[in-house]
Protein backbone atom coordinates (compact mmCIF):
# COMPACT_ATOMS: atom_id res chain seq x y z
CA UNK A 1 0.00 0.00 0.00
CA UNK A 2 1.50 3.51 -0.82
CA UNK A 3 2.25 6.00 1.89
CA UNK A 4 0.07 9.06 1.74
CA UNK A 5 1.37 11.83 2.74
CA UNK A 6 -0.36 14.48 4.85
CA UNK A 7 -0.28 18.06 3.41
CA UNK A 8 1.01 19.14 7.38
CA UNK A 9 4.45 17.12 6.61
CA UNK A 10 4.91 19.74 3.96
CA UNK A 11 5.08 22.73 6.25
CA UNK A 12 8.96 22.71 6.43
CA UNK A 13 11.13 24.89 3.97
CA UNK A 14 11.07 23.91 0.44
CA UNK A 15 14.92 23.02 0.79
CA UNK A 16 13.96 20.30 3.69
CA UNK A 17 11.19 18.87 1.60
CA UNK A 18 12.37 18.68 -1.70
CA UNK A 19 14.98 16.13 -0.85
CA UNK A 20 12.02 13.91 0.86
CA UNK A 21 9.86 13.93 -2.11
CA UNK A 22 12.35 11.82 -4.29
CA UNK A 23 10.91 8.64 -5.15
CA UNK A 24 7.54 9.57 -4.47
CA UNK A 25 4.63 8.57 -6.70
CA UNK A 26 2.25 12.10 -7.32
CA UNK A 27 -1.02 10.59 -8.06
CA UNK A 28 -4.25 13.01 -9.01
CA UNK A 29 -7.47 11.46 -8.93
CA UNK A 30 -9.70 13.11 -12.09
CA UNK A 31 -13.39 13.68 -11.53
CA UNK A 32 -14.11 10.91 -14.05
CA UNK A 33 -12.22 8.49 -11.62
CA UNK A 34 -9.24 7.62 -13.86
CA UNK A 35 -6.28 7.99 -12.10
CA UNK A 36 -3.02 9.73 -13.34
CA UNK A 37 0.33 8.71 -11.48
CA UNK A 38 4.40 9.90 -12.02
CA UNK A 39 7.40 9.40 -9.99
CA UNK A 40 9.04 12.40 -8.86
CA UNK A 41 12.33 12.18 -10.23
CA UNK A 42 13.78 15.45 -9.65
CA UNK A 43 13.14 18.60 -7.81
CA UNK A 44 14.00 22.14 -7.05
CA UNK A 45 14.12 24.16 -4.23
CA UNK A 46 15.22 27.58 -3.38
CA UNK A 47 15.45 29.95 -0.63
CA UNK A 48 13.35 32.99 -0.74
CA UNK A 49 16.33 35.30 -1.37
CA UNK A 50 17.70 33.04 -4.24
CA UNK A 51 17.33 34.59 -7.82
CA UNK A 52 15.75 31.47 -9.12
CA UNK A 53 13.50 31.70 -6.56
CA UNK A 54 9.79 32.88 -8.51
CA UNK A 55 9.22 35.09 -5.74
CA UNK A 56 12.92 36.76 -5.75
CA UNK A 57 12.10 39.94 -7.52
CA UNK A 58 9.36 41.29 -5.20
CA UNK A 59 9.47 44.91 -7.09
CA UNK A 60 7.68 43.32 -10.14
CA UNK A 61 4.35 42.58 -8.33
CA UNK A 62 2.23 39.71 -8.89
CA UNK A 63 1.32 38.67 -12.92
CA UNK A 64 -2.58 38.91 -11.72
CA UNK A 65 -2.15 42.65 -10.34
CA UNK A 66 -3.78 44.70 -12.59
């Protein structure tokens, strides 16, 4: 049986949890029932003050701001 994982495990930074998440299976469950699953096989994390970080560039506002 897979291990589910609770959305509160995720609460740590982004650097803690990315490492944790290899080897996963992400599985989303359509509204038809059909069930799509991948293995994470890679991931990124980055600290807030990193300039691949999306939110890095806080002068630029938000792409919905009108």
């Amino acid at each position: 049986m897979p291990l589910i994982v609770d959305p509160s495990e995720l609460v740590y930074p982004s650097t803690q949890v990315a490492p944790q998440l290899l080897g996963c299976t992400l599985v989303r469950q359509l509204a038809n029932g059909e069930q799509i699953q991948g293995l994470i096989v890679e991931t990124e994390a980055y600290e807030p003050n990193h300039p691949a970080c999306h939110g890095y560039h806080p002068d630029r506002g938000r792409k919905d701001d009108p």
